[in-house]
PDB file of N, CA and C in Angstrom:
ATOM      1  N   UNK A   1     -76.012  12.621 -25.725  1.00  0.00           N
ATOM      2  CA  UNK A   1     -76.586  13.463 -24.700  1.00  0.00           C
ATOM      3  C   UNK A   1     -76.565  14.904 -25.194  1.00  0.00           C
ATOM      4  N   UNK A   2     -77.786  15.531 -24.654  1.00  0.00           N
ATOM      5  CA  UNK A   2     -77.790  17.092 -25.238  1.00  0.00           C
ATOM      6  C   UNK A   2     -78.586  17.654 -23.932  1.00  0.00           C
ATOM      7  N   UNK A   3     -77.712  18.736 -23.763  1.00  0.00           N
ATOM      8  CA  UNK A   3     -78.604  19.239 -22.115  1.00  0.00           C
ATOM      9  C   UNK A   3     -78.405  20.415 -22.227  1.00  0.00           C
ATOM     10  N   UNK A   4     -79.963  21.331 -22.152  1.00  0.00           N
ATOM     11  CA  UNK A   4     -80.314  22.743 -22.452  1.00  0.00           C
ATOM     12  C   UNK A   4     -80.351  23.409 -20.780  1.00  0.00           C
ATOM     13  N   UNK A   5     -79.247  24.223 -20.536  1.00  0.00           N
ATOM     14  CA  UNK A   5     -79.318  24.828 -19.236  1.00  0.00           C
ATOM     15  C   UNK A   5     -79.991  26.130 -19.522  1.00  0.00           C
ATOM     16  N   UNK A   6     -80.574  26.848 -18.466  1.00  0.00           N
ATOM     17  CA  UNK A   6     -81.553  27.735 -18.672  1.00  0.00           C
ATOM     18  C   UNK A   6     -81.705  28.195 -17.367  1.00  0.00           C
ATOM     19  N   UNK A   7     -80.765  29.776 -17.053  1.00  0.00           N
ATOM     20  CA  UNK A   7     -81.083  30.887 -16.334  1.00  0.00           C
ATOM     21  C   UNK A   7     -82.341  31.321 -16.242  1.00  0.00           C
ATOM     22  N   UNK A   8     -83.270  31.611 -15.487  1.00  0.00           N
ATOM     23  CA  UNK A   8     -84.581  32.160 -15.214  1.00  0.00           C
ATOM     24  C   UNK A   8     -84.450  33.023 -13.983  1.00  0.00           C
ATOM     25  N   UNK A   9     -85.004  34.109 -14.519  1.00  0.00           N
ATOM     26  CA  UNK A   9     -85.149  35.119 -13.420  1.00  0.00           C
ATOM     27  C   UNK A   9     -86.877  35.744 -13.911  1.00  0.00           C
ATOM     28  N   UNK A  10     -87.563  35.352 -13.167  1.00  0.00           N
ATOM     29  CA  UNK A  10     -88.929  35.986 -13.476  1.00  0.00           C
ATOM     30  C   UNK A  10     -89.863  35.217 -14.773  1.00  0.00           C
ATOM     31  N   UNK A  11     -89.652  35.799 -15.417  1.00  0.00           N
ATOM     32  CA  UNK A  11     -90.692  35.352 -16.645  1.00  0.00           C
ATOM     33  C   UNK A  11     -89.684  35.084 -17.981  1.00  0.00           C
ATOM     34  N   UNK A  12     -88.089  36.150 -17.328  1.00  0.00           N
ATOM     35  CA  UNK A  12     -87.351  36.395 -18.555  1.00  0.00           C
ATOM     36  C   UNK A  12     -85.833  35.446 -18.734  1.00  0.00           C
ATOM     37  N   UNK A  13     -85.845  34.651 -19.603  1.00  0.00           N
ATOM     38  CA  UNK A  13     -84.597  33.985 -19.799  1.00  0.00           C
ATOM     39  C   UNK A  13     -83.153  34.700 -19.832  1.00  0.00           C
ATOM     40  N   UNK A  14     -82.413  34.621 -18.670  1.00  0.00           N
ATOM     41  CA  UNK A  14     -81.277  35.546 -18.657  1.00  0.00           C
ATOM     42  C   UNK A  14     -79.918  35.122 -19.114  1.00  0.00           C
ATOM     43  N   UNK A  15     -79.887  33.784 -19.058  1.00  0.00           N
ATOM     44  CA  UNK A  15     -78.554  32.893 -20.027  1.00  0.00           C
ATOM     45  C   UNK A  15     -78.988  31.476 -20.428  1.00  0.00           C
ATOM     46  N   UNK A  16     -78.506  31.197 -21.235  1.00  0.00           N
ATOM     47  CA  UNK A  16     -78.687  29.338 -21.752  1.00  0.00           C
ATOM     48  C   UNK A  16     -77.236  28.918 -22.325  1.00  0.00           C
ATOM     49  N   UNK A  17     -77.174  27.695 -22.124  1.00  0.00           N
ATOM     50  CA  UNK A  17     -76.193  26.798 -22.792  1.00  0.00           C
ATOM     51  C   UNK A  17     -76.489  25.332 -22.952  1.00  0.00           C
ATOM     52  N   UNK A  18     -76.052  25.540 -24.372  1.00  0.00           N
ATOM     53  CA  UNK A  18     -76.428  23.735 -24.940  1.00  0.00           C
ATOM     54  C   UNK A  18     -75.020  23.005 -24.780  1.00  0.00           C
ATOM     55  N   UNK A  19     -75.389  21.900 -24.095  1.00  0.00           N
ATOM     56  CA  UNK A  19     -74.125  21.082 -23.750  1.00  0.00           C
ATOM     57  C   UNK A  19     -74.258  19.992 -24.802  1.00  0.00           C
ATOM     58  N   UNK A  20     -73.607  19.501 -25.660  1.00  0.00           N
ATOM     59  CA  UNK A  20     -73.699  18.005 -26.305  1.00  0.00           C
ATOM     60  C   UNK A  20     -72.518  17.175 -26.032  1.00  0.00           C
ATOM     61  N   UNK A  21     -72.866  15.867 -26.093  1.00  0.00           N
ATOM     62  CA  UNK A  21     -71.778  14.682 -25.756  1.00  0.00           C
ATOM     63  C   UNK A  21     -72.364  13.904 -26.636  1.00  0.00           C
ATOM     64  N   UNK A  22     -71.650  13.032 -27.078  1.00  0.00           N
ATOM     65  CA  UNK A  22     -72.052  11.700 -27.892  1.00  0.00           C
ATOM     66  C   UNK A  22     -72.070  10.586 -26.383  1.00  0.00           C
ATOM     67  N   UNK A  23     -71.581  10.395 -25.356  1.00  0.00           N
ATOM     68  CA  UNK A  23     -71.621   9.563 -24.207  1.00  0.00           C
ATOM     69  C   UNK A  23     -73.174   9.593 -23.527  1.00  0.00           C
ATOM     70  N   UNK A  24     -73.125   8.462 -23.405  1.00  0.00           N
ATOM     71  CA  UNK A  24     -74.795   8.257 -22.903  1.00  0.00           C
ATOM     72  C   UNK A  24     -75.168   8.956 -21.451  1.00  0.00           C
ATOM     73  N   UNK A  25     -76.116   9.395 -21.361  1.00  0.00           N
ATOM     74  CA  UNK A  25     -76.032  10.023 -19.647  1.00  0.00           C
ATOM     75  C   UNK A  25     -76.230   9.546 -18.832  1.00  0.00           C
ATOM     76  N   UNK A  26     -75.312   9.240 -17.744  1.00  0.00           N
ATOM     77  CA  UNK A  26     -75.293   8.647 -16.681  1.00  0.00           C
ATOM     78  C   UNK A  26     -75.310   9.696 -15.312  1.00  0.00           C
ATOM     79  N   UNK A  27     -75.352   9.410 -13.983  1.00  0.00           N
ATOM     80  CA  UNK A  27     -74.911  10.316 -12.833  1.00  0.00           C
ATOM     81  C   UNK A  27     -74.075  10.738 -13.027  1.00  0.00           C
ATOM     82  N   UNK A  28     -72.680  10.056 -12.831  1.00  0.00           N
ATOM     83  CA  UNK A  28     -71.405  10.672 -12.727  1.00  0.00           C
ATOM     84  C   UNK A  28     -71.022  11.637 -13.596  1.00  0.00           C
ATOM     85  N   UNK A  29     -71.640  11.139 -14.740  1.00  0.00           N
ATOM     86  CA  UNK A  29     -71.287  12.338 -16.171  1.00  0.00           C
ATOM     87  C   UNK A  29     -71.982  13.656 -16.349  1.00  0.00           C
ATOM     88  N   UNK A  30     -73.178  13.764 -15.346  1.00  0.00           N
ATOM     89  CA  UNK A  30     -74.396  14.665 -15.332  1.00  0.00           C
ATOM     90  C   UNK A  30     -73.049  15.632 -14.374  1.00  0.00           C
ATOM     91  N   UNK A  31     -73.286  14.809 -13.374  1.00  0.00           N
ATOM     92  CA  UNK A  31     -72.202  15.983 -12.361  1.00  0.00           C
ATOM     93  C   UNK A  31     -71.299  16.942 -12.760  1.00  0.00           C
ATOM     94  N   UNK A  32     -70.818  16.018 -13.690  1.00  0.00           N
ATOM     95  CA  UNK A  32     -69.210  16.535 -14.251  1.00  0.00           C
ATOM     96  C   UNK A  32     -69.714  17.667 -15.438  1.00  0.00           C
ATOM     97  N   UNK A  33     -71.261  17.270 -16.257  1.00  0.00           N
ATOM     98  CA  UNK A  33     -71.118  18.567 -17.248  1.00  0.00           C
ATOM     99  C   UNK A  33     -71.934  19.666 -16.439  1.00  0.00           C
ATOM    100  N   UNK A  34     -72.664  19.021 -15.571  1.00  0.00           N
ATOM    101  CA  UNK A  34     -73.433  20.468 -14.631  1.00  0.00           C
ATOM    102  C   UNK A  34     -72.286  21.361 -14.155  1.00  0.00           C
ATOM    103  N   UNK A  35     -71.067  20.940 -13.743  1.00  0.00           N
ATOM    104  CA  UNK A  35     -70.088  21.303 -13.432  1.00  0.00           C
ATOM    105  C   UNK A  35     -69.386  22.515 -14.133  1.00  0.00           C
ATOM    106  N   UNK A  36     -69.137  22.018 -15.240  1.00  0.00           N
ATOM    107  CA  UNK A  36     -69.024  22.426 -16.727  1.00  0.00           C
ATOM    108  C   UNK A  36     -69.653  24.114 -16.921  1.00  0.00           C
ATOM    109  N   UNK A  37     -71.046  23.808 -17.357  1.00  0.00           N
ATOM    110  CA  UNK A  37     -72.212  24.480 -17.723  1.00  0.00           C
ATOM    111  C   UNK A  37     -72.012  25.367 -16.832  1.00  0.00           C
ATOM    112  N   UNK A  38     -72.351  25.140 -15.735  1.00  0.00           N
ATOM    113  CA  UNK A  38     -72.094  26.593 -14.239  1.00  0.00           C
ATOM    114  C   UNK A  38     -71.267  27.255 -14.438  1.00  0.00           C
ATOM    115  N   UNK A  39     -69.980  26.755 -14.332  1.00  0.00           N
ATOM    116  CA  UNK A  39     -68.401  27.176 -15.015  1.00  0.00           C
ATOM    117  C   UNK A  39     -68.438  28.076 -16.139  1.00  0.00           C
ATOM    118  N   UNK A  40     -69.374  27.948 -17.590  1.00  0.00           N
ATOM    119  CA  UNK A  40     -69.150  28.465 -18.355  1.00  0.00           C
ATOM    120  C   UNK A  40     -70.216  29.982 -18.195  1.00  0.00           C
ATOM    121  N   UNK A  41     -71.181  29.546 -17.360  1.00  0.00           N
ATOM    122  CA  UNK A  41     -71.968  29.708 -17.432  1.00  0.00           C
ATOM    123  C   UNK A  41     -71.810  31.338 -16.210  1.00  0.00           C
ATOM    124  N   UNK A  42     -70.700  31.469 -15.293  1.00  0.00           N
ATOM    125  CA  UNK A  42     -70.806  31.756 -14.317  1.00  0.00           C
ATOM    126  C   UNK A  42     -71.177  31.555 -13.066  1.00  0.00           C
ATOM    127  N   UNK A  43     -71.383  30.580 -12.675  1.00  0.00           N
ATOM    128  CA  UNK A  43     -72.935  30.441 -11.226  1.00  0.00           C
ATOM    129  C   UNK A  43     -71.746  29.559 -10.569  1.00  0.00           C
ATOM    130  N   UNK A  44     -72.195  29.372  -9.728  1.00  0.00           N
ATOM    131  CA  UNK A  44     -71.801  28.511  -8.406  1.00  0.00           C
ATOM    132  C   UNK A  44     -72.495  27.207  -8.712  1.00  0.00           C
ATOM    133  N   UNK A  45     -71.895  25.724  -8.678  1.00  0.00           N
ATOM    134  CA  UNK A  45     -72.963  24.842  -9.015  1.00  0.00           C
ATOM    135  C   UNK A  45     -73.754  24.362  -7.917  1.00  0.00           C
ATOM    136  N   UNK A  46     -74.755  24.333  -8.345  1.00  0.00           N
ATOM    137  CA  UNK A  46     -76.152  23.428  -7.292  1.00  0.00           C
ATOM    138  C   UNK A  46     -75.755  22.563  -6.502  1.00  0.00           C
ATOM    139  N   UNK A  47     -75.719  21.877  -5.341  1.00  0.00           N
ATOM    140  CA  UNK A  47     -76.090  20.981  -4.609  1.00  0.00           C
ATOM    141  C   UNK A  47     -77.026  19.894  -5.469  1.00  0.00           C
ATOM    142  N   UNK A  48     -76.306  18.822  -5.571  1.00  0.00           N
ATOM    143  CA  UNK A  48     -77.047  18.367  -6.788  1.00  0.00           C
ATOM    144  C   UNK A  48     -77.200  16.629  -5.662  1.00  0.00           C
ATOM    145  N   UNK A  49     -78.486  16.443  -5.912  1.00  0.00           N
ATOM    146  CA  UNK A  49     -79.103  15.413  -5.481  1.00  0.00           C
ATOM    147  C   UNK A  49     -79.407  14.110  -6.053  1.00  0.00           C
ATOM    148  N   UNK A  50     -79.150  12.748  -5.853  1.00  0.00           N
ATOM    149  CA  UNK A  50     -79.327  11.350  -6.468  1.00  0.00           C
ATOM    150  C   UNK A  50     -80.939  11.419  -6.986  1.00  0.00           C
ATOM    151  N   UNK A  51     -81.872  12.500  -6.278  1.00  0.00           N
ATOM    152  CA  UNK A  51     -83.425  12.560  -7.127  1.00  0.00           C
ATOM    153  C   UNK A  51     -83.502  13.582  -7.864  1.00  0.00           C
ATOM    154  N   UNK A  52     -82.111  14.414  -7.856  1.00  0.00           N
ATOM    155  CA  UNK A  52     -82.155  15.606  -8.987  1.00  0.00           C
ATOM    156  C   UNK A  52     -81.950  14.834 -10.281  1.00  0.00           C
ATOM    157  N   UNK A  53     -80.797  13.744 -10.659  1.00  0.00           N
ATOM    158  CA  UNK A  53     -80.513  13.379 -11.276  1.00  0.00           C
ATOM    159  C   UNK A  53     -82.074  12.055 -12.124  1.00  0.00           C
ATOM    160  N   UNK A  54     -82.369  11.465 -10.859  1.00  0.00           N
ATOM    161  CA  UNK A  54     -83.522  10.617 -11.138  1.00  0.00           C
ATOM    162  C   UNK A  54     -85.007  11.279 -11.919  1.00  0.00           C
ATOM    163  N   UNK A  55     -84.840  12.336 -11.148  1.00  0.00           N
ATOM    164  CA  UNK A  55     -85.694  13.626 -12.102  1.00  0.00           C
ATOM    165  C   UNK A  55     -85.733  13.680 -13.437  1.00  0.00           C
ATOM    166  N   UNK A  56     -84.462  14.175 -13.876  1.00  0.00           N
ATOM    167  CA  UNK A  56     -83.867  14.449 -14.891  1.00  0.00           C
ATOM    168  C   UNK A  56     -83.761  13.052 -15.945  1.00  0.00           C
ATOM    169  N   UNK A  57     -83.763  11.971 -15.154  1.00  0.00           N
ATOM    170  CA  UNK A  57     -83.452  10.597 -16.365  1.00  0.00           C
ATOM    171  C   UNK A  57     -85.503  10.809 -16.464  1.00  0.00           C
ATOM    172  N   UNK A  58     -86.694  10.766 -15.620  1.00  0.00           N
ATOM    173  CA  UNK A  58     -87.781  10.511 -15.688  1.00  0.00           C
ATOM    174  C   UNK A  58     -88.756  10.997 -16.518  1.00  0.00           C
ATOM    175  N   UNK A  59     -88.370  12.841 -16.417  1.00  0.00           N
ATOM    176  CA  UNK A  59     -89.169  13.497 -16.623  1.00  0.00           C
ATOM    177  C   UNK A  59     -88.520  14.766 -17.978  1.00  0.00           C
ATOM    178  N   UNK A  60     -87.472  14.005 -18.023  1.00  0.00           N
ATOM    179  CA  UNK A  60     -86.100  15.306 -18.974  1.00  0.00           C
ATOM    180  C   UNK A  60     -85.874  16.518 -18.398  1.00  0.00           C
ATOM    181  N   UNK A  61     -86.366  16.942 -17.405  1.00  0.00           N
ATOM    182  CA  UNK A  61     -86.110  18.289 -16.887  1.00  0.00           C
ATOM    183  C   UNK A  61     -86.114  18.129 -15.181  1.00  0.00           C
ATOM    184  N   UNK A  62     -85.240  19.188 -14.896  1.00  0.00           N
ATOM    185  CA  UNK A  62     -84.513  19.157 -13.726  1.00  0.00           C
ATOM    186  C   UNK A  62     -84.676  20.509 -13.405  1.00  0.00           C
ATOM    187  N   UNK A  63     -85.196  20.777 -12.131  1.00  0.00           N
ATOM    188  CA  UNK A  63     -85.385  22.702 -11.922  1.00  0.00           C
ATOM    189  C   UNK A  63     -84.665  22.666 -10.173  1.00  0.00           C
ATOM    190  N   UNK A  64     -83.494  23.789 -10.612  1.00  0.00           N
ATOM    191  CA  UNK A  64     -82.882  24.125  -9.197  1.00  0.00           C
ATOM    192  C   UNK A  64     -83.335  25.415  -9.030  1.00  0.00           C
ATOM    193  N   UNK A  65     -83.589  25.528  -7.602  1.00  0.00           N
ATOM    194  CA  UNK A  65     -84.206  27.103  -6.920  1.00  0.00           C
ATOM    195  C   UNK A  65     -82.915  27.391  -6.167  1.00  0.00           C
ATOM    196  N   UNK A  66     -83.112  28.813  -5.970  1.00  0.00           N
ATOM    197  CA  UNK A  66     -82.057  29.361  -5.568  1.00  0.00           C
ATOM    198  C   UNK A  66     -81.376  28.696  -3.858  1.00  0.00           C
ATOM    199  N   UNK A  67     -82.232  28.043  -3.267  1.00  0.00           N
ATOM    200  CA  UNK A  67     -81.788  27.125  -2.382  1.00  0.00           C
ATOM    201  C   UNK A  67     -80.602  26.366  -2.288  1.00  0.00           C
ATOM    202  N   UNK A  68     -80.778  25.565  -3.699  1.00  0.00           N
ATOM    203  CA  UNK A  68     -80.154  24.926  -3.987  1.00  0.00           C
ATOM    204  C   UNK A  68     -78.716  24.946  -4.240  1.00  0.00           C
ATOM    205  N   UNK A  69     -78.560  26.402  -4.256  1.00  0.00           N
ATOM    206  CA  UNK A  69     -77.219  26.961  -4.100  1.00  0.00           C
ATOM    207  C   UNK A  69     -76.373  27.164  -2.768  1.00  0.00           C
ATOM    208  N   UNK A  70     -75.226  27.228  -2.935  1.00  0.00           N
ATOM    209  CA  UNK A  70     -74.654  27.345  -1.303  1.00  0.00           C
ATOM    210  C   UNK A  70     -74.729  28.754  -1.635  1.00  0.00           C
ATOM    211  N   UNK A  71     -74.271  29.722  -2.468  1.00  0.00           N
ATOM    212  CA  UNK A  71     -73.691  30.821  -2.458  1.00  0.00           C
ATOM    213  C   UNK A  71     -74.947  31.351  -3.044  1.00  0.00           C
ATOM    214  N   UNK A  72     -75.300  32.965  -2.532  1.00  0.00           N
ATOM    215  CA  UNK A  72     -76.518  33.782  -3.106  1.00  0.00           C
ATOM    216  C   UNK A  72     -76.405  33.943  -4.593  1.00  0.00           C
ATOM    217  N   UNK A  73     -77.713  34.095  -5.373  1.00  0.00           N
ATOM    218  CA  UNK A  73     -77.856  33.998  -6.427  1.00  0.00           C
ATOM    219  C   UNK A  73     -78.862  34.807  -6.938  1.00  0.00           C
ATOM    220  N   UNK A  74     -78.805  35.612  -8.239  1.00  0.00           N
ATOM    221  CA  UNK A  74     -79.637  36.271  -8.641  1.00  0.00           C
ATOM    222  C   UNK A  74     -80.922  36.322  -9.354  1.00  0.00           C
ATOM    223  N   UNK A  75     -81.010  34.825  -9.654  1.00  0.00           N
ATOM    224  CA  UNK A  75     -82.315  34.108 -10.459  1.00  0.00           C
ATOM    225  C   UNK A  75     -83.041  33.712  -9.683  1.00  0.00           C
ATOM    226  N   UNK A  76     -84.104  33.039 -10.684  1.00  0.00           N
ATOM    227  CA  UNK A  76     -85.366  32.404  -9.616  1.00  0.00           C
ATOM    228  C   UNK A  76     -85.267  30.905  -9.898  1.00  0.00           C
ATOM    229  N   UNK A  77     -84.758  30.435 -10.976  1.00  0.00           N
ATOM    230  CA  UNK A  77     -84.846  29.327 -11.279  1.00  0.00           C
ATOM    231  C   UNK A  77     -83.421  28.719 -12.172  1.00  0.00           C
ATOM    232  N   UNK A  78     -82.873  27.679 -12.130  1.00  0.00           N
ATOM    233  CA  UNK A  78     -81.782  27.348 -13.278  1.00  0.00           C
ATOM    234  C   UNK A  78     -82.422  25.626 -13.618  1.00  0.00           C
ATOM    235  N   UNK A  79     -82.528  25.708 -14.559  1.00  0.00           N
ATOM    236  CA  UNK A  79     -83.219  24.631 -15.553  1.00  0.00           C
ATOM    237  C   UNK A  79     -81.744  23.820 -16.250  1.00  0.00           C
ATOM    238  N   UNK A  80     -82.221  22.368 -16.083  1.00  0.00           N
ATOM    239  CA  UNK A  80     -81.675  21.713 -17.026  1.00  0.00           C
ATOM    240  C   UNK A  80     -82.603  20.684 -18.053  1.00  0.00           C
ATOM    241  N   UNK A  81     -82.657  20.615 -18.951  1.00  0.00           N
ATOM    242  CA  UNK A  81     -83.423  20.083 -19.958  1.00  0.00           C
ATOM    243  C   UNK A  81     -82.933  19.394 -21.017  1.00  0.00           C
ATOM    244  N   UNK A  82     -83.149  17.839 -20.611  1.00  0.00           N
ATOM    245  CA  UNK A  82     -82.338  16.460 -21.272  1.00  0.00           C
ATOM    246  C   UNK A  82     -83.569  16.672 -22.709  1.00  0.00           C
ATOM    247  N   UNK A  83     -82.994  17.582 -24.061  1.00  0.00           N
ATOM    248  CA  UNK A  83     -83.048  17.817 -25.380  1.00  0.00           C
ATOM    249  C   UNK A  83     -82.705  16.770 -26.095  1.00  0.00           C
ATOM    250  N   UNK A  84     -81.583  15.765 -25.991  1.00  0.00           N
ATOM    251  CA  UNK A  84     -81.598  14.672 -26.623  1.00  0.00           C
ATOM    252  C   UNK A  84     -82.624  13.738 -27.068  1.00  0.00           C
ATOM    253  N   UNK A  85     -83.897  13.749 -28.170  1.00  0.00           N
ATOM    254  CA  UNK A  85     -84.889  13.230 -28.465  1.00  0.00           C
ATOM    255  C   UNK A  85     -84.891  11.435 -29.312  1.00  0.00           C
ATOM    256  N   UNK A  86     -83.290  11.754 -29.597  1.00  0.00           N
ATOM    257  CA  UNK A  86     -83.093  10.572 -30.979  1.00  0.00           C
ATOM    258  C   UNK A  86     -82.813   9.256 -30.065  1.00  0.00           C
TER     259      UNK A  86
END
């Protein structure tokens, strides 16, 4: 597993982090590195949904709006992007 998180505010990329695991991606494990990533990342984590995740296995990318947060936030968008191609 390789998952490209991606701060967006406007047009301009304001933080990223590449997460890698050799463990295959599942829900439970998505939770736990979104968890992670926010953490390292600063942010409050998302409200994260069983079709956020279904998203993310379908389409490789996953987009949270600032909604999606309990706590206010300064971006427009936080991206996750399943990079693992092999």
């Amino acid at each position: 597993m390789k998952l490209w998180a991606k701060v967006i505010d406007g047009e301009y990329l304001r933080a990223n982090k590449v997460f890698r695991n050799s463990l295959p991606l599942t829900q439970d494990l998505y939770e736990e590195v979104l968890r992670e990533i926010c953490h390292e990342l600063d942010l409050s984590t998302p409200v994260t949904l069983a079709s956020h995740y279904r998203h993310l296995e379908r389409f490789n990318i996953v987009e949270y709006k600032p909604r999606d947060f309990i706590e206010p936030v300064e971006f427009t968008k936080f991206v996750i992007e399943n990079v693992d191609y092999d």
